[in-house]
PDB file of N, CA and C in Angstrom:
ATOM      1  N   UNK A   1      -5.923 -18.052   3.010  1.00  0.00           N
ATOM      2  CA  UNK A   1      -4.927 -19.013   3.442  1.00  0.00           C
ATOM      3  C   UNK A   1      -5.218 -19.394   4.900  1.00  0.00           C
ATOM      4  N   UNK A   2      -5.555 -20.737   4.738  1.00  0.00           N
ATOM      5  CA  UNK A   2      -5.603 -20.876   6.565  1.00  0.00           C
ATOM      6  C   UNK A   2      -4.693 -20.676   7.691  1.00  0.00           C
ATOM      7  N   UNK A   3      -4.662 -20.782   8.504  1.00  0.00           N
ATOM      8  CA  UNK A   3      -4.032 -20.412   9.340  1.00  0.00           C
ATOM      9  C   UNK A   3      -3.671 -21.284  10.571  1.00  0.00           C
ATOM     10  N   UNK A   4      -2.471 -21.449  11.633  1.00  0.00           N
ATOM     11  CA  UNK A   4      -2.444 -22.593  13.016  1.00  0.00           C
ATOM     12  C   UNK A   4      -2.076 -21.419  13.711  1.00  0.00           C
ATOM     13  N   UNK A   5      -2.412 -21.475  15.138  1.00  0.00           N
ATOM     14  CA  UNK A   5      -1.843 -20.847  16.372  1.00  0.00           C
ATOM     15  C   UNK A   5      -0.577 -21.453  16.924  1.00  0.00           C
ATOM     16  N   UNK A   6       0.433 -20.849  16.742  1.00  0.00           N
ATOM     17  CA  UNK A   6       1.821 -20.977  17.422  1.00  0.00           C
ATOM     18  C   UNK A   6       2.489 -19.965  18.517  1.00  0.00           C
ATOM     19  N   UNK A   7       3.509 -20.126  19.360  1.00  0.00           N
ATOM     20  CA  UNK A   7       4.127 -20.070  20.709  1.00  0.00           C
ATOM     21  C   UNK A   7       5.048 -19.282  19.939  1.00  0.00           C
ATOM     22  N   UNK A   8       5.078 -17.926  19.897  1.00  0.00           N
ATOM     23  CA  UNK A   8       7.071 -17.407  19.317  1.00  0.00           C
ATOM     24  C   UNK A   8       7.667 -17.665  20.248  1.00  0.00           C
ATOM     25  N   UNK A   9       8.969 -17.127  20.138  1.00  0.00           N
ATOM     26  CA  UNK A   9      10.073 -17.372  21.128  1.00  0.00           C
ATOM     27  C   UNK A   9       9.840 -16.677  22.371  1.00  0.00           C
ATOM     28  N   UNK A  10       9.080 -15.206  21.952  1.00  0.00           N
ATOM     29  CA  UNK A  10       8.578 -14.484  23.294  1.00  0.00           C
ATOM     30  C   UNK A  10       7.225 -14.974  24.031  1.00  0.00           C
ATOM     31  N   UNK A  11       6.840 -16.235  23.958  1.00  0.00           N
ATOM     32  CA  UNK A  11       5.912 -16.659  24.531  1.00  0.00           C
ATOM     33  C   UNK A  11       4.286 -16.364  24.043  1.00  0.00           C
ATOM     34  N   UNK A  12       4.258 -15.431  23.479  1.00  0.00           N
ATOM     35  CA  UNK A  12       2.664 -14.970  22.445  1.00  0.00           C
ATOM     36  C   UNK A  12       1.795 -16.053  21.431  1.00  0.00           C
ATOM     37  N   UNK A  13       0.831 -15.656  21.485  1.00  0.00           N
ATOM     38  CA  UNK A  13       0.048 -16.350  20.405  1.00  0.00           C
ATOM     39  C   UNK A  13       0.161 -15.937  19.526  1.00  0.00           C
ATOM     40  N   UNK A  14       0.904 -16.514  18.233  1.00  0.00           N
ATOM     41  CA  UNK A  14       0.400 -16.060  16.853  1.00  0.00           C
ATOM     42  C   UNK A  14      -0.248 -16.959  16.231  1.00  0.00           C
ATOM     43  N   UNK A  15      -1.081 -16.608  14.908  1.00  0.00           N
ATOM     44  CA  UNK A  15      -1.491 -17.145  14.180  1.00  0.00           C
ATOM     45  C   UNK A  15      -0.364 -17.239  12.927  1.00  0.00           C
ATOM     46  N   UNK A  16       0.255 -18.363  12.024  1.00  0.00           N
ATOM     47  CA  UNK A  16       1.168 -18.143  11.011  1.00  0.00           C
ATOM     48  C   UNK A  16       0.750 -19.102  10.262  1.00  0.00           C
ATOM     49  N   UNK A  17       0.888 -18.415   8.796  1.00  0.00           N
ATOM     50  CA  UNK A  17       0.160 -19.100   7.438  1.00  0.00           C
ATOM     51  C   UNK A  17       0.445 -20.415   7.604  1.00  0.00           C
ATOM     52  N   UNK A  18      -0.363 -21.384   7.227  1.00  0.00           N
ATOM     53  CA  UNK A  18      -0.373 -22.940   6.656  1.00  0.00           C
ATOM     54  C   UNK A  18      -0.772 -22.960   5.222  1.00  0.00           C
ATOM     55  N   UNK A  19       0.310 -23.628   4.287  1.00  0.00           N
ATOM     56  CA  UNK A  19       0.947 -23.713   3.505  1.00  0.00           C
ATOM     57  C   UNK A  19       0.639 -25.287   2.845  1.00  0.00           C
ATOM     58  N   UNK A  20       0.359 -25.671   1.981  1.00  0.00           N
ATOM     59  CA  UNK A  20       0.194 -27.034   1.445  1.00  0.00           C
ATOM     60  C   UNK A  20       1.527 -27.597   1.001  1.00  0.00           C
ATOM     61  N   UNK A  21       2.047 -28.438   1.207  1.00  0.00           N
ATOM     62  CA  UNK A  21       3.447 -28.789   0.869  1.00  0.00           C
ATOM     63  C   UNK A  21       3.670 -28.771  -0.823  1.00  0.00           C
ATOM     64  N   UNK A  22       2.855 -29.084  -1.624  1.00  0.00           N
ATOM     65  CA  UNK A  22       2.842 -28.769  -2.303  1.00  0.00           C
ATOM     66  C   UNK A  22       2.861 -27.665  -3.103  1.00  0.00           C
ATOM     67  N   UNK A  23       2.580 -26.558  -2.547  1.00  0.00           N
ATOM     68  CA  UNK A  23       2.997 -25.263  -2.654  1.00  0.00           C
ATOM     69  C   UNK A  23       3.984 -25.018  -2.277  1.00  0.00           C
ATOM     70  N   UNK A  24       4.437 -25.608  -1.264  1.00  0.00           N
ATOM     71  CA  UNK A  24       5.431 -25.321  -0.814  1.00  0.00           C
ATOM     72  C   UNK A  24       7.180 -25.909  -2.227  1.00  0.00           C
ATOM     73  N   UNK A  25       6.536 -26.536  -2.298  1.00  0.00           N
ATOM     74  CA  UNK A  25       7.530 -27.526  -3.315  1.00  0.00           C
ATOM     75  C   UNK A  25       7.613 -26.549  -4.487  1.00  0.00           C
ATOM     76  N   UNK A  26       6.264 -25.951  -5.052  1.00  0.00           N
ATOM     77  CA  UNK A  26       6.242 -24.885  -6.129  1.00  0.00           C
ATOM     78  C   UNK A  26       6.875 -23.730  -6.053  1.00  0.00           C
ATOM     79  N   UNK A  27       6.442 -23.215  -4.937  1.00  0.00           N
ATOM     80  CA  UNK A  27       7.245 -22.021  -4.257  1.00  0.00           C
ATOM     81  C   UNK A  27       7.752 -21.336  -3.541  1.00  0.00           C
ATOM     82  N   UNK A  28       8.897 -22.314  -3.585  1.00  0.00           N
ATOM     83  CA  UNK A  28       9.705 -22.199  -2.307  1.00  0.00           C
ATOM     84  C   UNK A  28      10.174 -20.453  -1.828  1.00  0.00           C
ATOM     85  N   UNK A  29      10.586 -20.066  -3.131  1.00  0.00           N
ATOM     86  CA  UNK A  29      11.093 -18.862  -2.872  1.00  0.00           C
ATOM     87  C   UNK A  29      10.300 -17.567  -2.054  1.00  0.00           C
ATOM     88  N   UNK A  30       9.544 -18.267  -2.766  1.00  0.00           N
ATOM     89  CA  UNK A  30       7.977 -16.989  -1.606  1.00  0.00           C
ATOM     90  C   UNK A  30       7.965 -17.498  -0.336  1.00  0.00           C
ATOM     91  N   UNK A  31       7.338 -18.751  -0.069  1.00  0.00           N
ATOM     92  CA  UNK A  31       7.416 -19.205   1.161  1.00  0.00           C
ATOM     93  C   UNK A  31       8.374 -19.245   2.189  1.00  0.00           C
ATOM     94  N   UNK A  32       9.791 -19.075   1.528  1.00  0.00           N
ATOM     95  CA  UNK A  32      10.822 -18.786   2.261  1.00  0.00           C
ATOM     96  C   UNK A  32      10.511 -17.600   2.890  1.00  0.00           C
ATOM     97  N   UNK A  33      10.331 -16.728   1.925  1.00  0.00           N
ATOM     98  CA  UNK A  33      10.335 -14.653   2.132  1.00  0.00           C
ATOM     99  C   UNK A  33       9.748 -14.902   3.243  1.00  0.00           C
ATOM    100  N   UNK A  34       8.432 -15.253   3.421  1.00  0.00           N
ATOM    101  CA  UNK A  34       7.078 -15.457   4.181  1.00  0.00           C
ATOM    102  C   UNK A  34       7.646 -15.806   5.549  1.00  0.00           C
ATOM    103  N   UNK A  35       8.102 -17.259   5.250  1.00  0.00           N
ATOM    104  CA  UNK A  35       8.793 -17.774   6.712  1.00  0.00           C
ATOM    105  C   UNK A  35       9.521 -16.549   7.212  1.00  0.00           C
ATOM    106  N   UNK A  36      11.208 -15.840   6.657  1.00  0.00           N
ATOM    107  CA  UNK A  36      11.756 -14.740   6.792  1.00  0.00           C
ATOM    108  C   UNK A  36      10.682 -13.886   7.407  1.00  0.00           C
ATOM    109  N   UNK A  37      10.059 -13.233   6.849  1.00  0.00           N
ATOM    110  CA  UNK A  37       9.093 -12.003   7.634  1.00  0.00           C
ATOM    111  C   UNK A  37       8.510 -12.198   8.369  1.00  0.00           C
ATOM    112  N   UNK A  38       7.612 -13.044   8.511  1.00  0.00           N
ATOM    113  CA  UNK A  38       6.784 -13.402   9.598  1.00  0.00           C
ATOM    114  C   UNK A  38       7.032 -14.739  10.733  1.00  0.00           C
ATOM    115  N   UNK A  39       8.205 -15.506  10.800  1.00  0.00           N
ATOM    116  CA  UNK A  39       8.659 -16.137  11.654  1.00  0.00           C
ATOM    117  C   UNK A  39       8.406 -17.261  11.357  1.00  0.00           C
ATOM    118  N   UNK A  40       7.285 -17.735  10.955  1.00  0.00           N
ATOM    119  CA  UNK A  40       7.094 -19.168  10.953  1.00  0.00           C
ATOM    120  C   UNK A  40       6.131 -19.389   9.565  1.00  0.00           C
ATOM    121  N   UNK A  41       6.295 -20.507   8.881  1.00  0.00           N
ATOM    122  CA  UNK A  41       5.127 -20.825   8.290  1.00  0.00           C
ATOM    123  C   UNK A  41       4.671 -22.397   8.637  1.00  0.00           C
ATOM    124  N   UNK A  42       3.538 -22.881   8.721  1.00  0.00           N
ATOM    125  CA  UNK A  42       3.513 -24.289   8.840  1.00  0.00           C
ATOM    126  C   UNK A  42       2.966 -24.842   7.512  1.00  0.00           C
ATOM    127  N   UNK A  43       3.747 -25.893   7.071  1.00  0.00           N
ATOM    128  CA  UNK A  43       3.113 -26.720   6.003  1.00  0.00           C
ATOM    129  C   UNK A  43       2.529 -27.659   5.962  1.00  0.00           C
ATOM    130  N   UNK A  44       1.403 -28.219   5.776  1.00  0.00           N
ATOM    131  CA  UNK A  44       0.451 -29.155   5.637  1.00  0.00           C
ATOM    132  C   UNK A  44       0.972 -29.972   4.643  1.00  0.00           C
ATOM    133  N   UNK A  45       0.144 -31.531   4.566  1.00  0.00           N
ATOM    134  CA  UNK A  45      -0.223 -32.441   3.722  1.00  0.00           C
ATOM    135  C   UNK A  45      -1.591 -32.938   4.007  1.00  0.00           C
ATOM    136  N   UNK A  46      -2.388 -33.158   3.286  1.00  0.00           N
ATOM    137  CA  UNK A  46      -3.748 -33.254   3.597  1.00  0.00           C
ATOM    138  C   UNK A  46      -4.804 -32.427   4.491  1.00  0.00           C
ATOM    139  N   UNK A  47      -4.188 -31.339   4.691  1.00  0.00           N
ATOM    140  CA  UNK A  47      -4.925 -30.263   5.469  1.00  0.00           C
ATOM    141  C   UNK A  47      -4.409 -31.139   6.740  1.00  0.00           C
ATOM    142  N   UNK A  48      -3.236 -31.419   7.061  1.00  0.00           N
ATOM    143  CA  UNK A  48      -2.634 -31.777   8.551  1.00  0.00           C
ATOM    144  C   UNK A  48      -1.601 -31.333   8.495  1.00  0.00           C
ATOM    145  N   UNK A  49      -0.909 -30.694   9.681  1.00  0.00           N
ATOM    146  CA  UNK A  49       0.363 -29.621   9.573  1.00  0.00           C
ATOM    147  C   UNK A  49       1.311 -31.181   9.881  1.00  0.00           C
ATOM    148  N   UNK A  50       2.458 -30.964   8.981  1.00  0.00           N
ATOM    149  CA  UNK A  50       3.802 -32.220   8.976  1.00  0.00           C
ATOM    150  C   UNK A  50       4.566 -31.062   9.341  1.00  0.00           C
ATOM    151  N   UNK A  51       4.710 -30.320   9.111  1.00  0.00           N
ATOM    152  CA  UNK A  51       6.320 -29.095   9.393  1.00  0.00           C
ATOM    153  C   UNK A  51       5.956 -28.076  10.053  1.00  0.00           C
ATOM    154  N   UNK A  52       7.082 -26.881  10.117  1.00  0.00           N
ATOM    155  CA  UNK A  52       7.117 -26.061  10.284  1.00  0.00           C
ATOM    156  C   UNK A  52       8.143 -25.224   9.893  1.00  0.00           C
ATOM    157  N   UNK A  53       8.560 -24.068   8.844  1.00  0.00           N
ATOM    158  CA  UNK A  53       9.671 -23.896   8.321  1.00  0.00           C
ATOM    159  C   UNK A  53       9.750 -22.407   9.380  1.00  0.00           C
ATOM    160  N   UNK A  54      10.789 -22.315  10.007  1.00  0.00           N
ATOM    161  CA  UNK A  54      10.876 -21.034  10.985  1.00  0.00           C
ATOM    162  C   UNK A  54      12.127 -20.527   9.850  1.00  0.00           C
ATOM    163  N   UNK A  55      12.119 -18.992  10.268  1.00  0.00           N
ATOM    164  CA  UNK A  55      13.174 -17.751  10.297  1.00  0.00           C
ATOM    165  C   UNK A  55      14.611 -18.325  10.962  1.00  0.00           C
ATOM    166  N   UNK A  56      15.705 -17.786  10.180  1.00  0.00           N
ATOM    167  CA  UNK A  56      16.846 -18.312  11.741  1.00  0.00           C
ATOM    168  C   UNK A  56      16.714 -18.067  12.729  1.00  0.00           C
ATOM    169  N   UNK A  57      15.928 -16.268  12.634  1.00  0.00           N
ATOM    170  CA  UNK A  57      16.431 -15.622  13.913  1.00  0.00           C
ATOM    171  C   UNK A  57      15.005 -16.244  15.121  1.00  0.00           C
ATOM    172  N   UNK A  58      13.729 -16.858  14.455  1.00  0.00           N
ATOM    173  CA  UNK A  58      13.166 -17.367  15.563  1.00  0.00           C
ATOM    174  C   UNK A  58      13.594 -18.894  15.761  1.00  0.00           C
ATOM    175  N   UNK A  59      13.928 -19.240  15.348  1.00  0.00           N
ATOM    176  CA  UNK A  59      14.725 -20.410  15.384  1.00  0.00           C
ATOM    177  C   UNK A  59      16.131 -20.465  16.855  1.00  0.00           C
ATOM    178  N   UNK A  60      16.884 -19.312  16.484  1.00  0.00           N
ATOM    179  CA  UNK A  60      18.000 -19.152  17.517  1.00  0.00           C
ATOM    180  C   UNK A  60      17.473 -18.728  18.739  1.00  0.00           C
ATOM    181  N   UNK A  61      16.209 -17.881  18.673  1.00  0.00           N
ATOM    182  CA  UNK A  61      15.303 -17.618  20.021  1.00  0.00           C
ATOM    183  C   UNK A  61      14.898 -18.666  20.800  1.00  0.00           C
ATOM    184  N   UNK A  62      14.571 -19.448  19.868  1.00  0.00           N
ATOM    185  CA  UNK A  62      13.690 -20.580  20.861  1.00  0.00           C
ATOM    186  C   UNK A  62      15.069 -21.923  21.503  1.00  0.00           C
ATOM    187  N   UNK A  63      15.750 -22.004  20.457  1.00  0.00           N
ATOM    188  CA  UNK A  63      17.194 -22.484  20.745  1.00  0.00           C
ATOM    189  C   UNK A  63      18.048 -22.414  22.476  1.00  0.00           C
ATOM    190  N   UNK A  64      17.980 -20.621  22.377  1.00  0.00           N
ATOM    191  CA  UNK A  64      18.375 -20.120  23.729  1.00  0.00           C
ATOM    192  C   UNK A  64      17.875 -20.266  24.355  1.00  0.00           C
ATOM    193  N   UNK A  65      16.050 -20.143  24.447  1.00  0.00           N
ATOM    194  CA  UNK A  65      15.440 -20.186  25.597  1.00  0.00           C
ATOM    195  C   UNK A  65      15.646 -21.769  26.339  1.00  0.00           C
ATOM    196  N   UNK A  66      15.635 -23.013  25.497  1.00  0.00           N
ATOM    197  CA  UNK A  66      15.984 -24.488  25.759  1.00  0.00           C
ATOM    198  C   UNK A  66      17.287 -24.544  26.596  1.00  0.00           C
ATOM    199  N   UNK A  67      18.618 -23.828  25.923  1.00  0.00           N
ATOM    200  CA  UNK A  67      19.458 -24.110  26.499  1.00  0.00           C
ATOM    201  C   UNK A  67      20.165 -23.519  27.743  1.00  0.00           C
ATOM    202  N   UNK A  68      19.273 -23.484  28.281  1.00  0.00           N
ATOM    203  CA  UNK A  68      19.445 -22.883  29.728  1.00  0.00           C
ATOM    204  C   UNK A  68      19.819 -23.754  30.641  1.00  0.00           C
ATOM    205  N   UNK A  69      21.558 -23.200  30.712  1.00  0.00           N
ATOM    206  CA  UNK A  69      22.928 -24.460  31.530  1.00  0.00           C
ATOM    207  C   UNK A  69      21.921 -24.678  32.995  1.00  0.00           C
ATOM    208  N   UNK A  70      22.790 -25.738  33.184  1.00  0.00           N
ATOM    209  CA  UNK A  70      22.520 -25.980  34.731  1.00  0.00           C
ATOM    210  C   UNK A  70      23.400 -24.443  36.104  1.00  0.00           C
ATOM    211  N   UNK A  71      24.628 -23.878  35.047  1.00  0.00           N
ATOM    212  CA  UNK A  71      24.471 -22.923  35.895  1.00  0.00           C
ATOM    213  C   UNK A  71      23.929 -21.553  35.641  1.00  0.00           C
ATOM    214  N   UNK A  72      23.447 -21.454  34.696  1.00  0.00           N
ATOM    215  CA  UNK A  72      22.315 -20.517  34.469  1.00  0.00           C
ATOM    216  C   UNK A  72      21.012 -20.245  35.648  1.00  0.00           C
ATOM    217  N   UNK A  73      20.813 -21.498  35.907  1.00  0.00           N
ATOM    218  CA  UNK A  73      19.657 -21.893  36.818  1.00  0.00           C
ATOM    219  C   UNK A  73      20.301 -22.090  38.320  1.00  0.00           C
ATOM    220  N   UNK A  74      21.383 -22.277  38.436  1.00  0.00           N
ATOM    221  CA  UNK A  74      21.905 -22.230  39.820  1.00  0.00           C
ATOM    222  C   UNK A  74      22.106 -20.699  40.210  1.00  0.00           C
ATOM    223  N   UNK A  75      22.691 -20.011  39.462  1.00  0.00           N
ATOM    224  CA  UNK A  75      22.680 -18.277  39.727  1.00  0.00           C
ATOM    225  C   UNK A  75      21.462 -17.900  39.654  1.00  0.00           C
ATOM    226  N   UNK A  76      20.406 -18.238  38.980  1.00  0.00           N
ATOM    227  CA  UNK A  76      19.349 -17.961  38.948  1.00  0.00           C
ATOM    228  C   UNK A  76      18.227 -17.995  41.025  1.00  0.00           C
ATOM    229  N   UNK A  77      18.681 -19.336  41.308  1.00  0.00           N
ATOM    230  CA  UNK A  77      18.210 -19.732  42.279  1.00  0.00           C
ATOM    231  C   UNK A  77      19.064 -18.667  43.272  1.00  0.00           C
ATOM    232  N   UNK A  78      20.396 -19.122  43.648  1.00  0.00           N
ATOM    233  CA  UNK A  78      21.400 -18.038  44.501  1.00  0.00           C
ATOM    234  C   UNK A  78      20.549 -16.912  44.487  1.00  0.00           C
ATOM    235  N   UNK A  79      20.044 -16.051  43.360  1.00  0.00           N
ATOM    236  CA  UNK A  79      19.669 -14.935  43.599  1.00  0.00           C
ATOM    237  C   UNK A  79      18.849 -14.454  44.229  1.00  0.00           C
ATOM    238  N   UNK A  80      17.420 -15.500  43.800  1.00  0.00           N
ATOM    239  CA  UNK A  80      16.254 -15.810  44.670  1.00  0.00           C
ATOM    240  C   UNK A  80      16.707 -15.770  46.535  1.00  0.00           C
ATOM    241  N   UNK A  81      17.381 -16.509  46.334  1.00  0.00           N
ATOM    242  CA  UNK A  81      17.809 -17.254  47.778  1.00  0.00           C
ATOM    243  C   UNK A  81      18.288 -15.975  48.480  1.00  0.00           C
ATOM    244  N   UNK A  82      19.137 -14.887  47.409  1.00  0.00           N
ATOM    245  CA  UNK A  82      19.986 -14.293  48.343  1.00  0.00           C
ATOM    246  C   UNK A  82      19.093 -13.125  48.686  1.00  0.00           C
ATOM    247  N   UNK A  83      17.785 -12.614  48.281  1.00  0.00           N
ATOM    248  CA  UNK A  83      16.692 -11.600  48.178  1.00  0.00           C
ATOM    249  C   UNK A  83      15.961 -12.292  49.029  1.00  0.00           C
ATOM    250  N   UNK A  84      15.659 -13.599  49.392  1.00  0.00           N
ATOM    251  CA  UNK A  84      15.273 -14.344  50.906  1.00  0.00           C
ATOM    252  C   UNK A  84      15.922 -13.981  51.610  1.00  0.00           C
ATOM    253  N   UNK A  85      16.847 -13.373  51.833  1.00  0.00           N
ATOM    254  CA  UNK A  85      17.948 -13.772  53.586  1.00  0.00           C
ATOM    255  C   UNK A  85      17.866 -12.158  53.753  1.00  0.00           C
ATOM    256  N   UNK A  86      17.196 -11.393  53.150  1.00  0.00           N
ATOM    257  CA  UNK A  86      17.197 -10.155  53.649  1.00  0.00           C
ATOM    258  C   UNK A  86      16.863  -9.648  54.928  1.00  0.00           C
ATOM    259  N   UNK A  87      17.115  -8.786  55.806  1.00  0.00           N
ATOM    260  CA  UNK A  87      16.687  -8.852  56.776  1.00  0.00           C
ATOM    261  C   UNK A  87      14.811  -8.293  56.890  1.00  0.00           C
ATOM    262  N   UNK A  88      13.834  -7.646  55.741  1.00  0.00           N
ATOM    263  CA  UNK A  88      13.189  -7.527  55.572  1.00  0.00           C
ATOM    264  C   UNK A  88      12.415  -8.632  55.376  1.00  0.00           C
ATOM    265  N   UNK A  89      12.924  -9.130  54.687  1.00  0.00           N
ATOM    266  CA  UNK A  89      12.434 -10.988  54.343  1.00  0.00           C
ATOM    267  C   UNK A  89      12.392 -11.495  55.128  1.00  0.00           C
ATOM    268  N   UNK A  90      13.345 -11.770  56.284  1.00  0.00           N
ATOM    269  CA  UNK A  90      13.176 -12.414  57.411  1.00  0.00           C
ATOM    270  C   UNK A  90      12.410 -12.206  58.134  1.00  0.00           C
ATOM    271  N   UNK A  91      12.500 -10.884  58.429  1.00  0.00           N
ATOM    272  CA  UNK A  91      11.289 -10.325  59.520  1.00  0.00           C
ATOM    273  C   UNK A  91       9.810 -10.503  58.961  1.00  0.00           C
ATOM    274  N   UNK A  92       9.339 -10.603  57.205  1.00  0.00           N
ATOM    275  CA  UNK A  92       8.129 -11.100  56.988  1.00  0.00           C
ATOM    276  C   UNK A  92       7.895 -12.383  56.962  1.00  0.00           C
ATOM    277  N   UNK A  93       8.679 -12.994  57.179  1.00  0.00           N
ATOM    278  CA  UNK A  93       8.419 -14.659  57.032  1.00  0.00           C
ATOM    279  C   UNK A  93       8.268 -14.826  58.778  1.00  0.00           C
ATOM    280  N   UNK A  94       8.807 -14.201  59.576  1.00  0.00           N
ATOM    281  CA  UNK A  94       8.426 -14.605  61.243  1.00  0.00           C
ATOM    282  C   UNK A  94       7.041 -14.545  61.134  1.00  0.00           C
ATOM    283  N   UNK A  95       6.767 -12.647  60.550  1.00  0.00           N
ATOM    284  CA  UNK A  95       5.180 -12.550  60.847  1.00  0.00           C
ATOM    285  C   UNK A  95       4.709 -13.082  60.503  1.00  0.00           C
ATOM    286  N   UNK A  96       4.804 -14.282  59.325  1.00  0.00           N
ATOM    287  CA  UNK A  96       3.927 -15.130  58.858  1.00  0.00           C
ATOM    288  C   UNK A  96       3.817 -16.429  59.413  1.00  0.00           C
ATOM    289  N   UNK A  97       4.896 -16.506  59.927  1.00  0.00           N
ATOM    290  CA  UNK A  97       4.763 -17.853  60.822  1.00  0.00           C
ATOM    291  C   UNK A  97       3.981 -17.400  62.059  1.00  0.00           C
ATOM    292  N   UNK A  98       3.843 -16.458  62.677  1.00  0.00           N
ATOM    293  CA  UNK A  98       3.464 -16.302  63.602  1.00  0.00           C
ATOM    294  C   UNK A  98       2.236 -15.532  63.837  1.00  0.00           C
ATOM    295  N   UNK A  99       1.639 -15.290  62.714  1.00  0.00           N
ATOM    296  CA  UNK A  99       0.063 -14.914  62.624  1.00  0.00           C
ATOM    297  C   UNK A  99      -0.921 -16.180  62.521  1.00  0.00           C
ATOM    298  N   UNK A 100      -1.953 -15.044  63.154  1.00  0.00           N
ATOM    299  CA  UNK A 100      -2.826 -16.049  63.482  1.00  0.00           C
ATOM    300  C   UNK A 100      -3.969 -16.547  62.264  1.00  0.00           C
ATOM    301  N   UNK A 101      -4.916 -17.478  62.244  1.00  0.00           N
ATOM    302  CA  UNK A 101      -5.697 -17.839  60.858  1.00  0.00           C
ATOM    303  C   UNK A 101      -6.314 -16.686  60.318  1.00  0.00           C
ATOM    304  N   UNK A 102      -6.928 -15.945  61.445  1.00  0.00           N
ATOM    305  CA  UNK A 102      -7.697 -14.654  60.843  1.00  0.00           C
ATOM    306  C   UNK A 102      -6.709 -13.512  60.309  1.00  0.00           C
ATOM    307  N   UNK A 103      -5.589 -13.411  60.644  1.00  0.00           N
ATOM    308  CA  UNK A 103      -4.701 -12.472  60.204  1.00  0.00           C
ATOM    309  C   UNK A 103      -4.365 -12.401  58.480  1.00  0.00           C
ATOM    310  N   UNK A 104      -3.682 -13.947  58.602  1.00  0.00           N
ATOM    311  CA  UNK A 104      -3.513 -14.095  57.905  1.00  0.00           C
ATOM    312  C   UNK A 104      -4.301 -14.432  56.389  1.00  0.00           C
ATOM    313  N   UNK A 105      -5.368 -14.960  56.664  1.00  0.00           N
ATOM    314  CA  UNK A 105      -6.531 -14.301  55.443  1.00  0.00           C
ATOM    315  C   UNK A 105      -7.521 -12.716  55.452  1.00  0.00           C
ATOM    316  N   UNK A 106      -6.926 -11.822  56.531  1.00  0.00           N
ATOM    317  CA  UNK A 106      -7.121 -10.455  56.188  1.00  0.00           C
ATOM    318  C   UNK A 106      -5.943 -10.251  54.814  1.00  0.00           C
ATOM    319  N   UNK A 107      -4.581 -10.574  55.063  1.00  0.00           N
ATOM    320  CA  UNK A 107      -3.519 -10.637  54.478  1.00  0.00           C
ATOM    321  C   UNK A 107      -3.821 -11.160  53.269  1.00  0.00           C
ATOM    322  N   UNK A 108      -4.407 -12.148  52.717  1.00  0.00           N
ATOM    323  CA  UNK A 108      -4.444 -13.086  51.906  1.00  0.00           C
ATOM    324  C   UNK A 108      -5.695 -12.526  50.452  1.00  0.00           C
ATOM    325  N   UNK A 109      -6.728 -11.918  51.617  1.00  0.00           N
ATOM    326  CA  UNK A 109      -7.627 -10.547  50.910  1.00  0.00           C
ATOM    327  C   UNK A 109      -7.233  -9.786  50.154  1.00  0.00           C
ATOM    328  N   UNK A 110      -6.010  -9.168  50.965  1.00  0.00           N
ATOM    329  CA  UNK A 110      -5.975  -7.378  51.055  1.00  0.00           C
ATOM    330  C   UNK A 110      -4.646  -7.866  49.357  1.00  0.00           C
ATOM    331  N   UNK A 111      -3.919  -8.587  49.629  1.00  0.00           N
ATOM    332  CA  UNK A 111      -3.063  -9.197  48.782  1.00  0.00           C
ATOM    333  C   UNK A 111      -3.955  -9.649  46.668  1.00  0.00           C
ATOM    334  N   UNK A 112      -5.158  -9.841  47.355  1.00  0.00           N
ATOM    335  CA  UNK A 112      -6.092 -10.433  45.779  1.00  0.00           C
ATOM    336  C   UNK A 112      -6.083  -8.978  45.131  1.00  0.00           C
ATOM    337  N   UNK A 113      -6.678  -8.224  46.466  1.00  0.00           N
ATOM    338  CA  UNK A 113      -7.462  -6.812  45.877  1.00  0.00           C
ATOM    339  C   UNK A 113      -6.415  -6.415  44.901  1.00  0.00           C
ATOM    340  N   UNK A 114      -5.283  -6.319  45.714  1.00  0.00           N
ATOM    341  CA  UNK A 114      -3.945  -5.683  45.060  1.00  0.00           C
ATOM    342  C   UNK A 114      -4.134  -6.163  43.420  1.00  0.00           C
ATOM    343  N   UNK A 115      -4.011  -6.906  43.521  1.00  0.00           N
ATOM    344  CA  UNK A 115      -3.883  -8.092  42.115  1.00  0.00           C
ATOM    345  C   UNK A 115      -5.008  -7.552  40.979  1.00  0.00           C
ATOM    346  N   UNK A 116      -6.053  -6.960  41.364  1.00  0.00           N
ATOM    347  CA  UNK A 116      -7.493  -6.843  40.118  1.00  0.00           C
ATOM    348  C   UNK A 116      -6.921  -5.037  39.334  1.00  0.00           C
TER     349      UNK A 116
END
């Protein structure tokens, strides 16, 4: 059964069965199960995906992740903002304003290494 690469709700690559609509029309009841267990199925017509029949529950995942209020994202920011005004924060943002070019790409180094 071939297969498409899809996005779940948690952001991952899966691969999930592609399905001929016509099969799909035959057997629904399996293809349902299928969708159910494994999250998604996509259905083709001519070996080109037209659908996608999802699970509820990845369905309501991806739902939530969209509906993210405008104050969802304002508390979101506040929080950011309020972990800026720290007095630790402050005092690294002077030193950064106030280092010099070479400092600051020792900093900018030592910061990659961290990262590997």
């Amino acid at each position: 059964m071939p297969t498409l690469t899809f996005r779940n709700s948690r952001g991952e690559l899966i691969d999930i069965p592609a399905v001929a609509a016509t099969k799909v029309k035959n057997e629904f009841g399996a293809i349902l199960e299928r969708a159910t267990h494994d999250g998604a199925v996509a259905i083709t017509r001519h070996d080109t995906p037209k659908a996608v029949l999802l699970s509820y529950g990845e369905f309501e995942s991806l739902i939530k992740v969209r509906a993210r209020s405008l104050g969802d994202l304002d508390a979101e920011f506040d929080e950011l903002l309020a972990r800026m005004q720290t007095p630790k924060a402050k005092k690294g943002m002077k030193a950064a304003f106030n280092a010099s070019p070479a400092r600051l790409g020792r900093a900018a180094v030592k910061a990659a290494r961290k990262r590997r």
